[in-house]
PDB file of N, CA and C in Angstrom:
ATOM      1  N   UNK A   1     -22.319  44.436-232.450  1.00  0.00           N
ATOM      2  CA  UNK A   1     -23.065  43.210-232.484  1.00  0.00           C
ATOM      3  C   UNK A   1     -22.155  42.043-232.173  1.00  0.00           C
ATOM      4  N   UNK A   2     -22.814  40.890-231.933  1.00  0.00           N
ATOM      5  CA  UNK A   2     -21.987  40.066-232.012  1.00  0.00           C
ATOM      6  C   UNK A   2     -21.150  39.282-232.685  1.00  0.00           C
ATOM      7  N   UNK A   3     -19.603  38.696-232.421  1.00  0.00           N
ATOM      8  CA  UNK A   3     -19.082  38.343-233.679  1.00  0.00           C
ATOM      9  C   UNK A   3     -19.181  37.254-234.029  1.00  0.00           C
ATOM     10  N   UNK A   4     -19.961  36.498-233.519  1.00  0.00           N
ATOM     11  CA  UNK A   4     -19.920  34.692-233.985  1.00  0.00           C
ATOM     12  C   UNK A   4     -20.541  34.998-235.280  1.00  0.00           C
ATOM     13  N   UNK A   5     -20.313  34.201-236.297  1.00  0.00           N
ATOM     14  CA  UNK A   5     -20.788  33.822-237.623  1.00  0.00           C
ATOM     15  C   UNK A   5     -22.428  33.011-237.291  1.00  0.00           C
ATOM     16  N   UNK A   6     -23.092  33.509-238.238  1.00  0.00           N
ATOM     17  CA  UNK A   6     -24.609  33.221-237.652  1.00  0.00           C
ATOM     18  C   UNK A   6     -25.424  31.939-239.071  1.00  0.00           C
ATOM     19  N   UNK A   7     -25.698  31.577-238.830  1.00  0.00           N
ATOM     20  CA  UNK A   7     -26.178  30.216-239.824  1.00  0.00           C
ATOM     21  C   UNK A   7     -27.400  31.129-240.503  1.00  0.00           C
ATOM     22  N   UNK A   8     -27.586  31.323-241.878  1.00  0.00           N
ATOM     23  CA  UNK A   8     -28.804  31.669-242.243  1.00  0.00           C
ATOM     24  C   UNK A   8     -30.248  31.331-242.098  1.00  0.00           C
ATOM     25  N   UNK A   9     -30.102  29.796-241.604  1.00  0.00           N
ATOM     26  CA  UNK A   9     -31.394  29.361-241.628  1.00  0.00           C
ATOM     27  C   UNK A   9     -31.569  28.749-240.462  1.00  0.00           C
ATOM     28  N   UNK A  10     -30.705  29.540-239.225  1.00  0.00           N
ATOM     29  CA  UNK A  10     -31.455  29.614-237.621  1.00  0.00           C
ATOM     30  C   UNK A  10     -32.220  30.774-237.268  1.00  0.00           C
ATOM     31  N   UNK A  11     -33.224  30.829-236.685  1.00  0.00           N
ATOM     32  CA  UNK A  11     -33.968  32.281-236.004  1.00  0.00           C
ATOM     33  C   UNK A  11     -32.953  32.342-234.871  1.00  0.00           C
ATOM     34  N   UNK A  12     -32.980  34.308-234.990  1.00  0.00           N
ATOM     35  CA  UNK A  12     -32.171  34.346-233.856  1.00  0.00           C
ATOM     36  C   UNK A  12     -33.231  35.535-233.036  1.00  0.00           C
ATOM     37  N   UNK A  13     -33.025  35.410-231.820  1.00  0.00           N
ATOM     38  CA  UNK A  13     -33.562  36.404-230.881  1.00  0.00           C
ATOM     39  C   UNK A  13     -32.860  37.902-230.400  1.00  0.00           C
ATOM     40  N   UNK A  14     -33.114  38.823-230.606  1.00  0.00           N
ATOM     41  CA  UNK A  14     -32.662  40.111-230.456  1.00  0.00           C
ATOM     42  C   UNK A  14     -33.356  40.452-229.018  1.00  0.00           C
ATOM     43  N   UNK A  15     -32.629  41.163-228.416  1.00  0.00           N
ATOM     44  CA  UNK A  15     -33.152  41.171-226.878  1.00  0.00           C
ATOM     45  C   UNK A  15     -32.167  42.342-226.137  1.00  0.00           C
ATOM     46  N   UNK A  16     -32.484  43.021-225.030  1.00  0.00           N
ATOM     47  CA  UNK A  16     -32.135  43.874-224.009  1.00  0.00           C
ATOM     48  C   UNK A  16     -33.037  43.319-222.741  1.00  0.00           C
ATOM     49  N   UNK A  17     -31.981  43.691-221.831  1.00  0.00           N
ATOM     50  CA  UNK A  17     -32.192  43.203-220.233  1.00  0.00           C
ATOM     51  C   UNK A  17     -32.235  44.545-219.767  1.00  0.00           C
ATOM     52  N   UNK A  18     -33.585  44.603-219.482  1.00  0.00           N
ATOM     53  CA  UNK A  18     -33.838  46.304-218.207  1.00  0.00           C
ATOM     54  C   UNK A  18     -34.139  46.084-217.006  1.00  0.00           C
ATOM     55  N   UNK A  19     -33.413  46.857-216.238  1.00  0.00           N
ATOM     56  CA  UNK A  19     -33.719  46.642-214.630  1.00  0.00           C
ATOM     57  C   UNK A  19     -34.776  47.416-214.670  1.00  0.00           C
ATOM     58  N   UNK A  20     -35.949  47.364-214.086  1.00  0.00           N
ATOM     59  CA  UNK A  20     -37.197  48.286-213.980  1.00  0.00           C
ATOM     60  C   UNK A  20     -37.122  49.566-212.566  1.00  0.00           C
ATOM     61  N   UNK A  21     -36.669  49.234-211.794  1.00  0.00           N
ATOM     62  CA  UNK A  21     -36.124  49.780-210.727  1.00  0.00           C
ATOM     63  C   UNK A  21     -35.380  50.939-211.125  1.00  0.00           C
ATOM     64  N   UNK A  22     -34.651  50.938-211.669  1.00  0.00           N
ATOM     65  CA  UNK A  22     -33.242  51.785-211.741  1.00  0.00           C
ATOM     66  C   UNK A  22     -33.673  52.569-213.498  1.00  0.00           C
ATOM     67  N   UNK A  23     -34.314  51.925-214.273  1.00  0.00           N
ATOM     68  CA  UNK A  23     -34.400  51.941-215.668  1.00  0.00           C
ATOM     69  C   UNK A  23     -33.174  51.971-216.392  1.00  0.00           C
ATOM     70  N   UNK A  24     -32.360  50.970-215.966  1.00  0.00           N
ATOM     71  CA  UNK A  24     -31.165  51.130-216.830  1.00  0.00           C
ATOM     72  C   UNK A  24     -31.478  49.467-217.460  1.00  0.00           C
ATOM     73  N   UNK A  25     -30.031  49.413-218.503  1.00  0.00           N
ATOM     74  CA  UNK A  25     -30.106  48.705-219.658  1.00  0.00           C
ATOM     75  C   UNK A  25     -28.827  48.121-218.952  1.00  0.00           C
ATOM     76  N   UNK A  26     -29.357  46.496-218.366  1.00  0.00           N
ATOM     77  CA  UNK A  26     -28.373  45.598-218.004  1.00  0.00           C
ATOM     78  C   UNK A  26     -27.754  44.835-218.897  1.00  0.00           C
ATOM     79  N   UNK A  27     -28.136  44.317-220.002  1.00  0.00           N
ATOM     80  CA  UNK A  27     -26.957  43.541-221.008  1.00  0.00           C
ATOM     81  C   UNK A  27     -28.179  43.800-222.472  1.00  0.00           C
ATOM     82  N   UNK A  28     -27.562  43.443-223.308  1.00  0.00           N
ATOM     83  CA  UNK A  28     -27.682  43.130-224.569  1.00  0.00           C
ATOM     84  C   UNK A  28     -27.069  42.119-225.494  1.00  0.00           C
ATOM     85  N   UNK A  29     -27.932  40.846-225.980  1.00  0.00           N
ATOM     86  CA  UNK A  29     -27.117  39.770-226.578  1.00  0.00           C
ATOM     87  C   UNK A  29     -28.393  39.698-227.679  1.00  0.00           C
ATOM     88  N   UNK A  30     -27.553  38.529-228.478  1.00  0.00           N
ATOM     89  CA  UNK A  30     -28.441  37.610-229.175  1.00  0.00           C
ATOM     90  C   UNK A  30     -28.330  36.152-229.117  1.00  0.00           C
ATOM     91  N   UNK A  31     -29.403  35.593-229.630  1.00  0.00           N
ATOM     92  CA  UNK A  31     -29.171  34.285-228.826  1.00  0.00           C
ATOM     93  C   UNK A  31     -29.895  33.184-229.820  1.00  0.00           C
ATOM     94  N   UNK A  32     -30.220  32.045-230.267  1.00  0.00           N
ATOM     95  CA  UNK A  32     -30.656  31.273-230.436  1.00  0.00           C
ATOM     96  C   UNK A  32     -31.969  31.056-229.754  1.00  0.00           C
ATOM     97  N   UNK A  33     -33.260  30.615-230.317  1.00  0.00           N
ATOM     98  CA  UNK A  33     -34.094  30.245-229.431  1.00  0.00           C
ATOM     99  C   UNK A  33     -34.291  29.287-228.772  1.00  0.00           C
ATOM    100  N   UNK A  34     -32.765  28.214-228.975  1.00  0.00           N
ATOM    101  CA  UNK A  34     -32.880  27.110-228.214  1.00  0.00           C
ATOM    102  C   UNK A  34     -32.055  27.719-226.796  1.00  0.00           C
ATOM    103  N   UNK A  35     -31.271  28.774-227.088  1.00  0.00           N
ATOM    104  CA  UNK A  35     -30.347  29.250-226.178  1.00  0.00           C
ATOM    105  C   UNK A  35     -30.493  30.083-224.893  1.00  0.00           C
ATOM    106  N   UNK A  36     -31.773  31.093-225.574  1.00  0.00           N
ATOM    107  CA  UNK A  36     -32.357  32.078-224.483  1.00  0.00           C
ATOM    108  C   UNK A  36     -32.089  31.533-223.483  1.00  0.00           C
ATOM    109  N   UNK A  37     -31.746  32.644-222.552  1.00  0.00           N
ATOM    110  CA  UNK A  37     -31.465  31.970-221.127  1.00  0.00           C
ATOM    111  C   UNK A  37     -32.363  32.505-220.426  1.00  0.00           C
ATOM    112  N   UNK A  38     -33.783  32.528-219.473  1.00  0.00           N
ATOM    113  CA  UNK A  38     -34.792  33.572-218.618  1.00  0.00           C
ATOM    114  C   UNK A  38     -34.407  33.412-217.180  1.00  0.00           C
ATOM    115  N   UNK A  39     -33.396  32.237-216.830  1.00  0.00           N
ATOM    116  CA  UNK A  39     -32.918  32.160-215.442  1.00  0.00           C
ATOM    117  C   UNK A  39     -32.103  33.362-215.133  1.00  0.00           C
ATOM    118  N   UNK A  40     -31.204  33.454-215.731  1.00  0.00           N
ATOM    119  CA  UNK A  40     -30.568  34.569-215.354  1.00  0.00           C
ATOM    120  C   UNK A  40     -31.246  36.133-214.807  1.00  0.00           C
ATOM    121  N   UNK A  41     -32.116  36.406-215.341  1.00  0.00           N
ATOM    122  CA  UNK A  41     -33.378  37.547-214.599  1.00  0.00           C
ATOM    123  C   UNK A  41     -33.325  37.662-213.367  1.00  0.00           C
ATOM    124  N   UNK A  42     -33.362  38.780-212.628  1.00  0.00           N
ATOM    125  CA  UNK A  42     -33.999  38.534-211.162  1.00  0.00           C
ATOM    126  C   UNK A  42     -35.053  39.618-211.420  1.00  0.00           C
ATOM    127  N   UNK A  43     -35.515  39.107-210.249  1.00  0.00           N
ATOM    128  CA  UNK A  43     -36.737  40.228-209.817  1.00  0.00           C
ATOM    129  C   UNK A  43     -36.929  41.384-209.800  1.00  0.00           C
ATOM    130  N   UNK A  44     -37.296  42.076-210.748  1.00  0.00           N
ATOM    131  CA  UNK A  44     -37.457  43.371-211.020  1.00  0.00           C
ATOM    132  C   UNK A  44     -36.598  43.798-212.244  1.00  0.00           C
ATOM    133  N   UNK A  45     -36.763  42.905-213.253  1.00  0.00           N
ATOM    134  CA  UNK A  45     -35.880  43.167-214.446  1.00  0.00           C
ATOM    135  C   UNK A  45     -36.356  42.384-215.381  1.00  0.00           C
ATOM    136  N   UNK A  46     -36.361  42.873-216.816  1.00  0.00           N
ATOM    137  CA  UNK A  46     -37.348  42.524-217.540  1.00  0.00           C
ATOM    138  C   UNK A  46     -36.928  42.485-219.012  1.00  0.00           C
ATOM    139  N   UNK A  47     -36.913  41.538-220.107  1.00  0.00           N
ATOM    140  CA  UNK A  47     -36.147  40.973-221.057  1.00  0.00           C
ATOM    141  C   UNK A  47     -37.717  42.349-222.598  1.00  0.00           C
ATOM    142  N   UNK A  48     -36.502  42.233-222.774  1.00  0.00           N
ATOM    143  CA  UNK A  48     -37.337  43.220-224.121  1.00  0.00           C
ATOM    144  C   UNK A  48     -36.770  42.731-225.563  1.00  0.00           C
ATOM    145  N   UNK A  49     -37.530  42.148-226.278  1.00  0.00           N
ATOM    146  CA  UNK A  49     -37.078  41.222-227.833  1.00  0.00           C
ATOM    147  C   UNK A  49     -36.928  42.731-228.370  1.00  0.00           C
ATOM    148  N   UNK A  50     -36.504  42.782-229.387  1.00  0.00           N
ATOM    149  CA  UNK A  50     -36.211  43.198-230.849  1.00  0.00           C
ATOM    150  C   UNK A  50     -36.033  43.016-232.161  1.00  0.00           C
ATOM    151  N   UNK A  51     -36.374  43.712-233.179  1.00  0.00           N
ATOM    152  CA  UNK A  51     -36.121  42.750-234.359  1.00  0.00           C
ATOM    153  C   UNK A  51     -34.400  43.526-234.776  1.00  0.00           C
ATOM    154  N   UNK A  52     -34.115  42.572-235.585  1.00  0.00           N
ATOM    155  CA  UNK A  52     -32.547  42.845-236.022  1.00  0.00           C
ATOM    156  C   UNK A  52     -32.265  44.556-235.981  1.00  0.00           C
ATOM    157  N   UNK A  53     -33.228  45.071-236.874  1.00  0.00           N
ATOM    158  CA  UNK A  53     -33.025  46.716-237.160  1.00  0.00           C
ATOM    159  C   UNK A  53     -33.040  47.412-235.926  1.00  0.00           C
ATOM    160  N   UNK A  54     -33.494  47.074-235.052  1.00  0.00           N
ATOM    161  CA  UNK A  54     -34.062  48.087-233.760  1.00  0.00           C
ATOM    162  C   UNK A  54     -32.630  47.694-232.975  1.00  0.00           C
ATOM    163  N   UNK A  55     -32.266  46.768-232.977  1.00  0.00           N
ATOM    164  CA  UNK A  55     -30.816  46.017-232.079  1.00  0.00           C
ATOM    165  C   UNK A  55     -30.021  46.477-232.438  1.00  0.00           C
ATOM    166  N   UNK A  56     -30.044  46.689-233.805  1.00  0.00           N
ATOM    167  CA  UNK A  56     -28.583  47.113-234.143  1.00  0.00           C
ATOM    168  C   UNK A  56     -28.555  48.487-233.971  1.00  0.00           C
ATOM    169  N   UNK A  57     -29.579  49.501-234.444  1.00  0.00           N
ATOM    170  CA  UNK A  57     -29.466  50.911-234.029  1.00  0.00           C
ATOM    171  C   UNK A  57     -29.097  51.174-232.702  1.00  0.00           C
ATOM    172  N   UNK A  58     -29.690  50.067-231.866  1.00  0.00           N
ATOM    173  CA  UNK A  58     -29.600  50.541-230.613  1.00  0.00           C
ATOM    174  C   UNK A  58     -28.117  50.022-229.842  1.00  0.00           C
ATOM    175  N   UNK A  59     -27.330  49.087-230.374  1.00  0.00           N
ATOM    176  CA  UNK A  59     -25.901  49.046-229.787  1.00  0.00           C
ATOM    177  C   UNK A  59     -25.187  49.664-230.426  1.00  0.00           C
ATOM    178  N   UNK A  60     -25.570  50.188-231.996  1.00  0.00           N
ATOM    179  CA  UNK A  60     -24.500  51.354-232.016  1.00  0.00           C
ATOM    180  C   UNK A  60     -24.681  52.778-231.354  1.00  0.00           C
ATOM    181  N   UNK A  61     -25.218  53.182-231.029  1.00  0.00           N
ATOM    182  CA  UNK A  61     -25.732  54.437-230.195  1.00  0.00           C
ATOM    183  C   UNK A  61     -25.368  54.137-228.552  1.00  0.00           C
ATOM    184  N   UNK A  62     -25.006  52.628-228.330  1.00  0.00           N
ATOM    185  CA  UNK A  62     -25.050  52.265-226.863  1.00  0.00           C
ATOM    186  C   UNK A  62     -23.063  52.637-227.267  1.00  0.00           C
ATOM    187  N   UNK A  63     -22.560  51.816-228.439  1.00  0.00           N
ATOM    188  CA  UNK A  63     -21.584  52.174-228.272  1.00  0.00           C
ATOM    189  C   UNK A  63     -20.525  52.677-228.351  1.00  0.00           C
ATOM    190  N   UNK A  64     -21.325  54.078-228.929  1.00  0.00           N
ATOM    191  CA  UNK A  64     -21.032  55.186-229.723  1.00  0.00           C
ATOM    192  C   UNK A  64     -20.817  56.170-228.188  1.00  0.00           C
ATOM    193  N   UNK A  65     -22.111  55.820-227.106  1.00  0.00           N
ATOM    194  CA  UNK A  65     -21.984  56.649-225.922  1.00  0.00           C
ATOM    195  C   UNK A  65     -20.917  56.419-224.758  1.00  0.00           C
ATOM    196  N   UNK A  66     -20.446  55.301-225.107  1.00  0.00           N
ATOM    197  CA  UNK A  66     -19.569  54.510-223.965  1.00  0.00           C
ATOM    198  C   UNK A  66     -18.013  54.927-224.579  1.00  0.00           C
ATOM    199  N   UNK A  67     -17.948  55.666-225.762  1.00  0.00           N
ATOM    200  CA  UNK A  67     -16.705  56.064-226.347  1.00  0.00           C
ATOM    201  C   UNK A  67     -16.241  57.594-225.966  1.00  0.00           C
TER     202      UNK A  67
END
């Protein structure tokens, strides 16, 4: 996850970037909802929220496989 220190009483956004094309998993962040960025997207790739529990299972398993 990420290491910045997180304020308790900001919402934060849990999210994965999928290319639809290819079906792979282009980034994974979290972000502020003032922060989200949707420019960055191109065409044919598609932003998927999460809640905290589902994010975190899923980057440790992302980087459990990359080891």
């Amino acid at each position: 996850m990420t290491a910045r220190r997180k304020d308790p009483n900001t919402k934060y956004y849990y999210f994965i970037d999928i290319d639809l094309y290819s079906r792979q998993i282009i980034s994974w962040d979290t972000d502020t909802q003032n922060n989200v960025d949707f420019s960055e997207l191109t065409n044919g790739c598609y932003r998927v929220f999460l809640t905290k529990g589902q994010y975190a299972k899923l980057v440790k398993q992302l980087d459990e496989a990359r080891s």
